[in-house]
N, C-alpha and C. Protein backbone atom coordinates (compact mmCIF):
# COMPACT_ATOMS: atom_id res chain seq x y z
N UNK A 1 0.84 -1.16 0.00
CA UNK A 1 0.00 0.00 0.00
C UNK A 1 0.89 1.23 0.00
N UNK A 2 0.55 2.19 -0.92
CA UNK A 2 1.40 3.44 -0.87
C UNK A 2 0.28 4.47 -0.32
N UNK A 3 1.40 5.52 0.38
CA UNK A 3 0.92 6.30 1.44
C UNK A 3 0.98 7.53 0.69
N UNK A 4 -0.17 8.54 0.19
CA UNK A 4 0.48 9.23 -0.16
C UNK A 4 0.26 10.72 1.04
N UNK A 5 2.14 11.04 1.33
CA UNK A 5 2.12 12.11 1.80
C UNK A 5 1.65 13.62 1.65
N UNK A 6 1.42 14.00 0.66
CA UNK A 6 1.12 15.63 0.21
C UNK A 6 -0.62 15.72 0.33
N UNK A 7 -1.17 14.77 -0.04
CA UNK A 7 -2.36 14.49 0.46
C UNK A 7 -2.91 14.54 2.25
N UNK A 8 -2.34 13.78 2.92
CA UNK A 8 -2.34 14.06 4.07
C UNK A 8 -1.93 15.27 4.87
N UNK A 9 -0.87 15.68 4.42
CA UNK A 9 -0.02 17.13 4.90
C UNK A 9 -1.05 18.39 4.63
N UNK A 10 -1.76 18.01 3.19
CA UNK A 10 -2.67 19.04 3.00
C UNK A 10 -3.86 19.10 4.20
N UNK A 11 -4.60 18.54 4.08
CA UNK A 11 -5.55 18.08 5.25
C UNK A 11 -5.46 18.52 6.50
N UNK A 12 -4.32 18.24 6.40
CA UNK A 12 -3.62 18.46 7.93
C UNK A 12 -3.27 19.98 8.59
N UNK A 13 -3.01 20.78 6.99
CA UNK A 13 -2.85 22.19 7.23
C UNK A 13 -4.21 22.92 7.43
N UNK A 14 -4.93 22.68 6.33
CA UNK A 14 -6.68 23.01 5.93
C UNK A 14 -7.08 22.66 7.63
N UNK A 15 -6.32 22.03 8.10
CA UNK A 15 -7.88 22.07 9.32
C UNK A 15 -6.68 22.61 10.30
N UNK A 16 -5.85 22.83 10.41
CA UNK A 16 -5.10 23.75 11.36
C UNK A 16 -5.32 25.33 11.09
N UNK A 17 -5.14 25.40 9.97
CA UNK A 17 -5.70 26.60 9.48
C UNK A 17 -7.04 27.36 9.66
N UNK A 18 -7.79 26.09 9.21
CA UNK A 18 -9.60 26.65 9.77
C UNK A 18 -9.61 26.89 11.06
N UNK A 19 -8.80 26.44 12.37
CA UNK A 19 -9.39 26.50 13.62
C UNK A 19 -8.22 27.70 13.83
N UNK A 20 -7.60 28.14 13.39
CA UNK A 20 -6.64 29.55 13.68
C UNK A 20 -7.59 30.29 13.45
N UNK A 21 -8.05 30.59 12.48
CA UNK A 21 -9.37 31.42 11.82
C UNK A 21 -10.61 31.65 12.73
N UNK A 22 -10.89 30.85 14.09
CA UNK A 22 -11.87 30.65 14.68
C UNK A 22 -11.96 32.13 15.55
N UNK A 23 -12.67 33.13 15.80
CA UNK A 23 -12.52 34.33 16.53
C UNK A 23 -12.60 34.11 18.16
N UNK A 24 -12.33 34.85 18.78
CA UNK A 24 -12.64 34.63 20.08
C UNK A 24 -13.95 34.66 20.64
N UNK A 25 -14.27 33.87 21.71
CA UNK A 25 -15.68 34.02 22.10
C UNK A 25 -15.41 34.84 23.56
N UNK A 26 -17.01 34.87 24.22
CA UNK A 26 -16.52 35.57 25.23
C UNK A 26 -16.10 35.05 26.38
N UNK A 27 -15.78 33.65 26.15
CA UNK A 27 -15.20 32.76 27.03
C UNK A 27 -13.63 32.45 26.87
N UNK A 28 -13.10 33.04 25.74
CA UNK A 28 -12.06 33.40 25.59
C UNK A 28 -11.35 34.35 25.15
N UNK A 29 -11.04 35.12 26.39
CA UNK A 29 -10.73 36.73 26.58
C UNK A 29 -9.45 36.89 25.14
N UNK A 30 -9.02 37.89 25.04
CA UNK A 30 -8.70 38.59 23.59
C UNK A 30 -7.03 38.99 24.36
N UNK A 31 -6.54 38.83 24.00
CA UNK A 31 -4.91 39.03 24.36
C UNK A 31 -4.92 40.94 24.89
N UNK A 32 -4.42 41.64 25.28
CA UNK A 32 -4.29 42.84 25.39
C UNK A 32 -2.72 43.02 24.43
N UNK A 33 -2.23 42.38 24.16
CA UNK A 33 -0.99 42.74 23.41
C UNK A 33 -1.47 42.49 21.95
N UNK A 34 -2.18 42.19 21.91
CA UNK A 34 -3.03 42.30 20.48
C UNK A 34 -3.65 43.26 20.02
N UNK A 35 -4.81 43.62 20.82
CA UNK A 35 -5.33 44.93 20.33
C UNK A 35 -4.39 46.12 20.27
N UNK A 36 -5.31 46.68 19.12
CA UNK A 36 -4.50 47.67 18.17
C UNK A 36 -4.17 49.19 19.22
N UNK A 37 -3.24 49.46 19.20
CA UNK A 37 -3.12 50.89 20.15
C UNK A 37 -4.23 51.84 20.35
N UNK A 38 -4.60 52.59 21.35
CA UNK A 38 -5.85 53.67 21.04
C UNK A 38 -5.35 54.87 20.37
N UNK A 39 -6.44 55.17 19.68
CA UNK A 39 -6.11 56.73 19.15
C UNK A 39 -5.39 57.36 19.76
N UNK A 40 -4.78 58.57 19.09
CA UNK A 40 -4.54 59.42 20.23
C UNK A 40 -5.03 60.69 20.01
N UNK A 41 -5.06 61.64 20.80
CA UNK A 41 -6.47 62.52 20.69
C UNK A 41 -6.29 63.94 19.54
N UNK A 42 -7.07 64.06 18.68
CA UNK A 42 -6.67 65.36 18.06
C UNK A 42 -6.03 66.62 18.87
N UNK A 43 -4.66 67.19 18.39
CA UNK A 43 -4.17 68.27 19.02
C UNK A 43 -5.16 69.41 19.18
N UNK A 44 -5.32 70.08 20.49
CA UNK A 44 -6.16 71.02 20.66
C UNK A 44 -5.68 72.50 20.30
N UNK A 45 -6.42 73.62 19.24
CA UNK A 45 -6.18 74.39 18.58
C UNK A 45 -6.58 75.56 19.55
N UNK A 46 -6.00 76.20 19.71
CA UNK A 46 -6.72 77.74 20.10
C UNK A 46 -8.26 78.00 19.76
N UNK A 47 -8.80 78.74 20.24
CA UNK A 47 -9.84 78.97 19.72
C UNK A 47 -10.31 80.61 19.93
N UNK A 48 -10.49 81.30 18.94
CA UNK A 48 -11.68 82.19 19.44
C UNK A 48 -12.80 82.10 19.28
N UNK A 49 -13.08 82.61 20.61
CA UNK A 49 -14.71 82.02 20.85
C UNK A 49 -15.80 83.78 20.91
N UNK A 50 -15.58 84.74 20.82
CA UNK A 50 -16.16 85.79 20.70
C UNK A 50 -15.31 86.92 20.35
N UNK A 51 -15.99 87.90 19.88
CA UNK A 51 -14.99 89.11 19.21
C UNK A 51 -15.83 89.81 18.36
N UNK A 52 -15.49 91.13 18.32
CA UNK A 52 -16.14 92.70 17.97
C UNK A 52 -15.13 93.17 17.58
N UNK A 53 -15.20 94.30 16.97
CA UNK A 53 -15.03 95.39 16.41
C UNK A 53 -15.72 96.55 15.30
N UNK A 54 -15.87 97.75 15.81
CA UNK A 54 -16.81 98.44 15.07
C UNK A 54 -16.56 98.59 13.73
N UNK A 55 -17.76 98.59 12.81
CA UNK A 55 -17.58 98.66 11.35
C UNK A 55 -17.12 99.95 10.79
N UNK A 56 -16.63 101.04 11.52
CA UNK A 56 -16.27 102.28 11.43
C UNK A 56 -15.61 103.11 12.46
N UNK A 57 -14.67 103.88 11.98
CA UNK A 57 -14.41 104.81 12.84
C UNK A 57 -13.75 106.00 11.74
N UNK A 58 -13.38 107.04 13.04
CA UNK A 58 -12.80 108.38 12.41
C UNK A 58 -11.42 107.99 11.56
N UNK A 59 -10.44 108.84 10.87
CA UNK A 59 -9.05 109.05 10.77
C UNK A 59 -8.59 109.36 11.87
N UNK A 60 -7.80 108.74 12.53
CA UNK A 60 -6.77 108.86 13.41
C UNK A 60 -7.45 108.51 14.56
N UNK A 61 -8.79 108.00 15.18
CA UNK A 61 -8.87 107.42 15.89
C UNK A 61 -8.24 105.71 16.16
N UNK A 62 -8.43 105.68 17.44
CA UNK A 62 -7.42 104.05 17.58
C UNK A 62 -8.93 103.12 17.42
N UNK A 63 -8.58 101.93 16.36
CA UNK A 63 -9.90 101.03 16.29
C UNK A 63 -9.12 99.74 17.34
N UNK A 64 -10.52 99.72 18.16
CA UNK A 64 -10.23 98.56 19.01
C UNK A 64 -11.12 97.27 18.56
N UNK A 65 -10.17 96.29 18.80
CA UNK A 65 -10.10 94.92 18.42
C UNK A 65 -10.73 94.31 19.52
N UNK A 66 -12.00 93.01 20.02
CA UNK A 66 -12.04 92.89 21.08
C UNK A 66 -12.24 91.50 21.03
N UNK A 67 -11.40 90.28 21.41
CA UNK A 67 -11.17 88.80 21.99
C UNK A 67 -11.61 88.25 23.02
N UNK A 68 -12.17 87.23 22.70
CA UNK A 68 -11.87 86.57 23.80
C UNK A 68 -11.76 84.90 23.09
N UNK A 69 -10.59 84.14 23.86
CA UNK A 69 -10.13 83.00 22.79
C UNK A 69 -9.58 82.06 24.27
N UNK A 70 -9.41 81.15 24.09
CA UNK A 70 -8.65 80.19 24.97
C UNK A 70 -7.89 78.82 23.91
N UNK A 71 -7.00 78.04 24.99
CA UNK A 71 -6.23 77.13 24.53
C UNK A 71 -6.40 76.14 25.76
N UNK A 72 -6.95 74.57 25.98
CA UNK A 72 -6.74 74.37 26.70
C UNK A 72 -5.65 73.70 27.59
N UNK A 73 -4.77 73.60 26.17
CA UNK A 73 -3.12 73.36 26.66
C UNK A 73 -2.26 73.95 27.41
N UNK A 74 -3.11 75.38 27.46
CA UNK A 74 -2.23 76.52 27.48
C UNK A 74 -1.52 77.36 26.74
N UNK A 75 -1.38 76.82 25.40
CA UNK A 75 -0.28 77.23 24.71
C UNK A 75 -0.50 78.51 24.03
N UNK A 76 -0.88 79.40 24.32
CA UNK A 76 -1.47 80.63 23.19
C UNK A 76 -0.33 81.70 22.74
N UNK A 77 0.48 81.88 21.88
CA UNK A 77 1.92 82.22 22.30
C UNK A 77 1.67 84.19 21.53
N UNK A 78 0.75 84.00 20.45
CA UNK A 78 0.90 85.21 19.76
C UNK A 78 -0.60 85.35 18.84
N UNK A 79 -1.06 86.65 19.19
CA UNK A 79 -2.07 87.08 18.61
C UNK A 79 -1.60 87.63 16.82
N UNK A 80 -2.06 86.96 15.80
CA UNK A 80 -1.19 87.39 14.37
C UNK A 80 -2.43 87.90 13.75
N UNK A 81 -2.13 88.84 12.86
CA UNK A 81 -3.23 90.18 12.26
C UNK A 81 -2.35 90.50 10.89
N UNK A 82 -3.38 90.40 9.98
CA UNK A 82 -2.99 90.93 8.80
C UNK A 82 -3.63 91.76 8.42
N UNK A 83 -3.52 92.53 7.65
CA UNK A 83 -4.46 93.88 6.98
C UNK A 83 -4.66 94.00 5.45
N UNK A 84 -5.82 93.83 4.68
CA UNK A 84 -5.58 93.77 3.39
C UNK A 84 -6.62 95.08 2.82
N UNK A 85 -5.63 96.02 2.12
CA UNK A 85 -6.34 97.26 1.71
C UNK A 85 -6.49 97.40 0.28
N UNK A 86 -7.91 97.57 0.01
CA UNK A 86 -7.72 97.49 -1.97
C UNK A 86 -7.10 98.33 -2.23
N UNK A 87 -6.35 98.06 -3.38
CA UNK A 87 -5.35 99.17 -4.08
C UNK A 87 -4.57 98.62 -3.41
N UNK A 88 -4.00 98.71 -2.47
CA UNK A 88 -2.32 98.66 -2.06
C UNK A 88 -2.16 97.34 -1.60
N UNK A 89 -3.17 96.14 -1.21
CA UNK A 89 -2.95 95.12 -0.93
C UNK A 89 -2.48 93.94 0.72
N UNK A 90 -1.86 93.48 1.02
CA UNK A 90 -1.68 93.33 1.82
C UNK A 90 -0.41 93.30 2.82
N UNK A 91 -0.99 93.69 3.73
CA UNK A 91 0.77 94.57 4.73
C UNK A 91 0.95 93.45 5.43
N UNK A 92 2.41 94.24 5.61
CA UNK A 92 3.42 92.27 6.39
C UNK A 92 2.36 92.20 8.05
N UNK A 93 2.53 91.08 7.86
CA UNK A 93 2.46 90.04 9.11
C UNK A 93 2.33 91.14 10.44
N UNK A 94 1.07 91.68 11.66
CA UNK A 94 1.87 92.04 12.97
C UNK A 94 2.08 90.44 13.68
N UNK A 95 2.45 90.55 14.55
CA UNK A 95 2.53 89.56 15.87
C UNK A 95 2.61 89.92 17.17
N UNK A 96 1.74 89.86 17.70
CA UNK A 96 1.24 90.78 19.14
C UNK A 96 1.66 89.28 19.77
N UNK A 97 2.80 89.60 21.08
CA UNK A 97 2.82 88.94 21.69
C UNK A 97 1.65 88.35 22.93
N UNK A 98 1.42 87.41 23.41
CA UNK A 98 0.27 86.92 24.63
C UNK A 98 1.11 86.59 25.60
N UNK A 99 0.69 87.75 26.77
CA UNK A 99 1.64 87.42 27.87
C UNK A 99 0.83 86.26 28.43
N UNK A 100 2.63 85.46 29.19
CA UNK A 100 2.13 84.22 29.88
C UNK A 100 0.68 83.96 30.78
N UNK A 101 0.47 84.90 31.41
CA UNK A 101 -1.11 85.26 32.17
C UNK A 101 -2.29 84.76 31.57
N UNK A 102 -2.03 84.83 30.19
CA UNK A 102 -3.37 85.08 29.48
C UNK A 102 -2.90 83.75 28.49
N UNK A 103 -2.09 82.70 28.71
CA UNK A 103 -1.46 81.56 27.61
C UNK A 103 -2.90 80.57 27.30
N UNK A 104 -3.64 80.53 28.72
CA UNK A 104 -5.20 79.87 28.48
C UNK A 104 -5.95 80.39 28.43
N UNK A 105 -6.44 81.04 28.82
CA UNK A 105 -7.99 82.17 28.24
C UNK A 105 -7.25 83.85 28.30
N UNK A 106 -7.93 84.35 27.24
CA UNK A 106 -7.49 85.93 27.04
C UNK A 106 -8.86 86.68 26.89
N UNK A 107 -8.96 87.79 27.42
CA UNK A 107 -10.15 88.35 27.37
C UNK A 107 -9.97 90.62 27.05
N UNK A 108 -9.75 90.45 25.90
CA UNK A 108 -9.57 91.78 25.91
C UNK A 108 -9.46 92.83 24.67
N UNK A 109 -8.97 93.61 24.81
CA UNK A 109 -8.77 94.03 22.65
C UNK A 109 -7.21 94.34 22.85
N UNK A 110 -7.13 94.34 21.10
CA UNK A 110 -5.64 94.66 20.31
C UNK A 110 -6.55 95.72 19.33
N UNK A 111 -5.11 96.62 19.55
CA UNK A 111 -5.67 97.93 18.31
C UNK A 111 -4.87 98.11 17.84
N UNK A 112 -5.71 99.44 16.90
CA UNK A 112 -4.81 99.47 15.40
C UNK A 112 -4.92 100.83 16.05
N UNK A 113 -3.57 101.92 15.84
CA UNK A 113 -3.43 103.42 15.55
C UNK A 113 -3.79 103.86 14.09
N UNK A 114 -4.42 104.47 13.42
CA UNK A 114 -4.98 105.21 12.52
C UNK A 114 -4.44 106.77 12.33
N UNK A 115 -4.04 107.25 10.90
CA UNK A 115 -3.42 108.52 10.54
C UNK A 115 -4.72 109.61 10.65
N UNK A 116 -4.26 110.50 10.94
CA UNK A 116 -5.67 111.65 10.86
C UNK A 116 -5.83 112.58 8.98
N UNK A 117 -4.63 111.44 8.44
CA UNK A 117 -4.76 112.39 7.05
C UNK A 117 -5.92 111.81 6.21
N UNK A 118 -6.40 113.00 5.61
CA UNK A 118 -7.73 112.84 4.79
C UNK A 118 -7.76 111.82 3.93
N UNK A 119 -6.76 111.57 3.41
CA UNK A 119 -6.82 110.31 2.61
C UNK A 119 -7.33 109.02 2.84
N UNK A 120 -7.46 108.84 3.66
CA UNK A 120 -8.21 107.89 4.76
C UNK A 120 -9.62 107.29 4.57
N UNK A 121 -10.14 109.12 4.72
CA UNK A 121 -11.93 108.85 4.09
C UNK A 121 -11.99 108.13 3.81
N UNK A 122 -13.19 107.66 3.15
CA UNK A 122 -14.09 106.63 2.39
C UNK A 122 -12.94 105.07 2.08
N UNK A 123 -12.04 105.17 2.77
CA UNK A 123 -11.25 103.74 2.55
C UNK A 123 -11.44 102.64 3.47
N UNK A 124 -11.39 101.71 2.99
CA UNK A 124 -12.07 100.21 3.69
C UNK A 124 -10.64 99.28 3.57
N UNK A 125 -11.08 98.46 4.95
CA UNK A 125 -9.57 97.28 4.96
C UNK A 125 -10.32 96.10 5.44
N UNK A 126 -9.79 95.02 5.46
CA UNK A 126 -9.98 94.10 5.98
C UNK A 126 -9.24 93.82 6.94
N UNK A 127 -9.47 93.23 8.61
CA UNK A 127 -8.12 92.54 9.07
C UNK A 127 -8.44 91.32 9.41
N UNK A 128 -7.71 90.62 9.45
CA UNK A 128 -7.82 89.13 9.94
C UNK A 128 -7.46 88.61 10.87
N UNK A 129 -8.01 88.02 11.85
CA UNK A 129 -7.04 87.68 13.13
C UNK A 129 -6.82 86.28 13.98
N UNK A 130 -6.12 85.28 14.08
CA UNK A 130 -5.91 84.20 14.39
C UNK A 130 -5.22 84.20 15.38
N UNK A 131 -4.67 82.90 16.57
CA UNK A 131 -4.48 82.62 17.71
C UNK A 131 -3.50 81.88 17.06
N UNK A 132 -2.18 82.01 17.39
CA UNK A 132 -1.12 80.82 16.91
C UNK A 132 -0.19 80.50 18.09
N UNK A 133 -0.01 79.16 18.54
CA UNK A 133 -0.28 78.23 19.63
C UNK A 133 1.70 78.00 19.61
N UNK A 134 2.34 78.02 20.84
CA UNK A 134 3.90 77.46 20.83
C UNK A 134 4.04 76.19 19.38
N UNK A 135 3.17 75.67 19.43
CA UNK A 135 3.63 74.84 18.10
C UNK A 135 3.40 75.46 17.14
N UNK A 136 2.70 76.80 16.87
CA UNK A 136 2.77 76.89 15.50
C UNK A 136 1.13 76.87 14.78
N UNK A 137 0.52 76.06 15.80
CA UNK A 137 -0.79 75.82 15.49
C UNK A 137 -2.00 76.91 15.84
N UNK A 138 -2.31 77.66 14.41
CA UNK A 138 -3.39 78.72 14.45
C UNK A 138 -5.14 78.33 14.48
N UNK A 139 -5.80 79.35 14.94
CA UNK A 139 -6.68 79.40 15.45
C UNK A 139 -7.69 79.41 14.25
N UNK A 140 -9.41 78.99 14.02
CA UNK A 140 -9.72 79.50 12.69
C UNK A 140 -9.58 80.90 12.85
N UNK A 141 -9.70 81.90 11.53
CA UNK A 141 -9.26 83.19 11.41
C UNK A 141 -10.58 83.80 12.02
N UNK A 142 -11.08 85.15 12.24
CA UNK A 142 -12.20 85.83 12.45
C UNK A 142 -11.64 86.98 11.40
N UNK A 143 -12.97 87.73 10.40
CA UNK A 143 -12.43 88.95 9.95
C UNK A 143 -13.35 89.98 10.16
N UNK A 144 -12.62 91.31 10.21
CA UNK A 144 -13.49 92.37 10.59
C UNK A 144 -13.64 93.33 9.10
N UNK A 145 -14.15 93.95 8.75
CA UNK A 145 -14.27 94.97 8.05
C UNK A 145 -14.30 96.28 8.57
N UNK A 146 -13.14 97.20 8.38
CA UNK A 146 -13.87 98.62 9.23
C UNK A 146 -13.52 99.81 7.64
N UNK A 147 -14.67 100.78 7.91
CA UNK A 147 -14.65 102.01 6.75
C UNK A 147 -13.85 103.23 7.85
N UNK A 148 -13.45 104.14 6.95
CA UNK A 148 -12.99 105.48 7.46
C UNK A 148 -13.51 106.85 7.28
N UNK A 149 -14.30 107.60 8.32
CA UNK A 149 -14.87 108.93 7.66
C UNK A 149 -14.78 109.79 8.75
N UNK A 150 -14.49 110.84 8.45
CA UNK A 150 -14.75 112.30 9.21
C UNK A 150 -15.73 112.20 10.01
N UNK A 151 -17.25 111.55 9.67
CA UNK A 151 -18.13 111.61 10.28
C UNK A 151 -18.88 109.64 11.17
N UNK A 152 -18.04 109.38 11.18
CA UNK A 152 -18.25 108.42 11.87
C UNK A 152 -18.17 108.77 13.11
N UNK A 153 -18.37 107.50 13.90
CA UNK A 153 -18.27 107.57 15.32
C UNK A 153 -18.13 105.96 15.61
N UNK A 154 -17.45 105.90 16.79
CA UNK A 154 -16.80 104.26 16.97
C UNK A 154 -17.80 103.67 17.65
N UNK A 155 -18.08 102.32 17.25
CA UNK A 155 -19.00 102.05 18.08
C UNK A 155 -18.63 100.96 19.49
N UNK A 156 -18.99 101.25 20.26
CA UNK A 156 -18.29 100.28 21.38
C UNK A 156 -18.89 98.96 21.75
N UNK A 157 -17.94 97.90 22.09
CA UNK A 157 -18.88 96.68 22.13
C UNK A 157 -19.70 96.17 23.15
N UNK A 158 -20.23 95.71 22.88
CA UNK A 158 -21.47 94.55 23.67
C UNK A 158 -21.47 94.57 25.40
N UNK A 159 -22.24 94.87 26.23
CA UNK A 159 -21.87 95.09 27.43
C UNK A 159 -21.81 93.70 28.39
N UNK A 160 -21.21 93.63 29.30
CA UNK A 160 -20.72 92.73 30.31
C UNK A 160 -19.82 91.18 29.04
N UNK A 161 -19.49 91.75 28.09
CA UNK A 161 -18.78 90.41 27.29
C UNK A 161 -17.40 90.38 27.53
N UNK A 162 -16.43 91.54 27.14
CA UNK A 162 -15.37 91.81 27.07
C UNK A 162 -14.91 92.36 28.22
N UNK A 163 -13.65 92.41 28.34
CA UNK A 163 -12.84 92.79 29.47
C UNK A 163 -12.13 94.59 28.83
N UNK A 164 -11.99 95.42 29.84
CA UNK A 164 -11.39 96.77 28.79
C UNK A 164 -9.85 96.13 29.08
N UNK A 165 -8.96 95.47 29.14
CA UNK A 165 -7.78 95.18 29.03
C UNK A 165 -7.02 94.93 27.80
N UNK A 166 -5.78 96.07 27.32
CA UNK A 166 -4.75 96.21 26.53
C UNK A 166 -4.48 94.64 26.67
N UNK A 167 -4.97 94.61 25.16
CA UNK A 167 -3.98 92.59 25.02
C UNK A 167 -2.42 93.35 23.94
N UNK A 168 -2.40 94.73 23.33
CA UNK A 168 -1.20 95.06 22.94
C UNK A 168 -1.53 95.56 21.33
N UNK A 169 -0.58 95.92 20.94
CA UNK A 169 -0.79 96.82 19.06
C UNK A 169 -0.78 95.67 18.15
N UNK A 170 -1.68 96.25 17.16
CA UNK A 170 -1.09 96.02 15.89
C UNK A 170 -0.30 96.28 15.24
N UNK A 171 1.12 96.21 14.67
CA UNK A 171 1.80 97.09 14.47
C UNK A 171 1.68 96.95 12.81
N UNK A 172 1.70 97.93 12.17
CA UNK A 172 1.77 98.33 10.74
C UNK A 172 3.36 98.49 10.00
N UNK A 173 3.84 98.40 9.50
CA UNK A 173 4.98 98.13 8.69
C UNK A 173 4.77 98.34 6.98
N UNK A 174 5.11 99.62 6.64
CA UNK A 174 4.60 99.72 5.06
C UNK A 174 5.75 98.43 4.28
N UNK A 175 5.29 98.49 3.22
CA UNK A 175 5.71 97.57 2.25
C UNK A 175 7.48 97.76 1.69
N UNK A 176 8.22 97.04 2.16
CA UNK A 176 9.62 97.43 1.47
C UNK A 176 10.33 97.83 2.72
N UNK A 177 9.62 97.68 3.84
CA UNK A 177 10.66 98.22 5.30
C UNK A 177 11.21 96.39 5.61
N UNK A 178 12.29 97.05 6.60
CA UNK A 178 12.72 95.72 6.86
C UNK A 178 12.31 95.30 8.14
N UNK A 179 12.29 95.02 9.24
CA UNK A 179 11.36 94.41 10.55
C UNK A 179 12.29 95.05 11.65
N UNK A 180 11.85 96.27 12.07
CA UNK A 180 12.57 96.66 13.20
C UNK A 180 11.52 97.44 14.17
N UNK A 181 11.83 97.66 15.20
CA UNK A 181 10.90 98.08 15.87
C UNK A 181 10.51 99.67 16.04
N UNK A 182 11.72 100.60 15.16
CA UNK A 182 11.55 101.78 14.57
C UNK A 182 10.83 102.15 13.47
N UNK A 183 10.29 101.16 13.30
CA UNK A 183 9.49 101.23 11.37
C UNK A 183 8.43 100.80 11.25
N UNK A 184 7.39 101.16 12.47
CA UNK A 184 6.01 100.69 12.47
C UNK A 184 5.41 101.51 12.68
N UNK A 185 4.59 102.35 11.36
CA UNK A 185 3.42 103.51 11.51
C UNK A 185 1.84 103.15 12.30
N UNK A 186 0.96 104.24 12.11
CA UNK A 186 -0.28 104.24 12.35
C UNK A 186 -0.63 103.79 10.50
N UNK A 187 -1.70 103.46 10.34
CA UNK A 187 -1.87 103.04 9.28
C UNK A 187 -2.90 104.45 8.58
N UNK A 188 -1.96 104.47 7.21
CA UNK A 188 -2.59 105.58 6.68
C UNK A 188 -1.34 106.20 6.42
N UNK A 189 0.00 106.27 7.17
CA UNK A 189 1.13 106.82 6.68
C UNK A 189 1.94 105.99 5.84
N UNK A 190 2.23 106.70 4.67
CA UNK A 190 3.43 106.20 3.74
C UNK A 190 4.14 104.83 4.04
C-alpha cells in the first residue's frame, strides 16, 4: 500500500488553518498585546470664541479689536493680524505677543493706531485675526471689516462680554521696510 504524503499534509494544514481562523468568544478573553493601540487625541487648537469690532471709525482714531479665545493646553503664544487694503494690498504680518497670564484664556482688545490724514476717508480694509499656539498651530481666522470717515463715530462693544484690558498693538509696517521696531506707523502713513 502506498501512502500518499502531500495528500495528508494538505488536510492536515486546511484544518489547522480553519481552527486559527476561529474568533474569540466571550469565554475566551482577547490578548491585550493584540489589540490595536488607542487613538490618540486630536491636538487642541486655540480657539476664538467671541470678538467685535466696530464697522467704522474716524481718521486717526485708535480702532479697538475685542477677543476673547482660549487654549486648553495653554499654549497661546501670539495674537497674528494681517491687513488687506484694496489698491495697495496686503501689509506684512503684525505679531502681538500673549503674555504668559493670558497663555489659556485671554479676554480683551488689540488695536490698530490710525493717521488723521484725509486720505483715509471713504477707505475700507480688511483685518484678519488668528491665535497661533507654541507649536505653531493657528486658530480659525475671524475677519473684521472697518470704513474710514470724518463723520463716523466708533461704536463700542457689547456690554458685560469683554474685558477693557490692553492685550497690545497692531503694528503696521509699510511695504519694502525691513522688521525693526523703529518702522512701524499708524496706518494711513506712507
Amino acid at each position: 500500500m502506498k501512502i500518499n504524503y502531500g495528500k495528508g499534509f494538505l488536510l492536515f494544514y486546511l484544518v489547522l488553518v480553519g481552527c486559527a481562523g476561529v474568533p474569540a468568544t466571550s469565554e475566551q478573553p482577547a490578548s491585550a498585546g493584540n489589540a490595536p493601540p488607542a487613538p490618540l487625541p486630536p491636538p487642541s487648537l486655540p480657539v476664538i470664541t467671541q470678538s467685535f469690532a466696530s464697522p467704522k471709525i474716524r481718521p486717526g482714531e485708535t480702532w479697538r479689536i475685542y477677543l476673547q479665545a482660549s487654549d486648553p493646553n495653554g499654549e497661546m503664544e501670539y495674537i497674528v493680524s494681517t491687513i488687506d487694503q484694496p489698491g495697495v494690498g496686503e501689509y506684512p504680518i503684525s505679531r502681538t505677543r500673549i503674555d504668559s497670564k493670558n497663555s489659556h484664556e485671554l479676554n480683551g482688545y488689540i488695536y490698530l493706531a490710525t493717521s488723521t490724514f484725509q486720505r483715509l476717508n471713504w477707505v475700507g480694509i480688511t483685518l484678519t485675526v488668528q491665535i497661533q499656539d507654541t507649536a505653531g498651530r493657528y486658530s480659525k481666522p475671524v475677519e473684521f471689516r472697518l470704513s474710514f470717515n470724518d463723520l463716523y463715530q466708533q461704536d463700542p462693544p457689547p456690554p458685560g462680554i469683554f474685558k477693557d484690558e490692553d492685550l497690545g498693538a497692531i503694528l503696521i509696517r509699510p511695504h519694502g521696510l525691513r522688521e525693526s521696531p523703529f518702522n512701524h506707523f499708524p496706518l494711513g502713513i506712507p
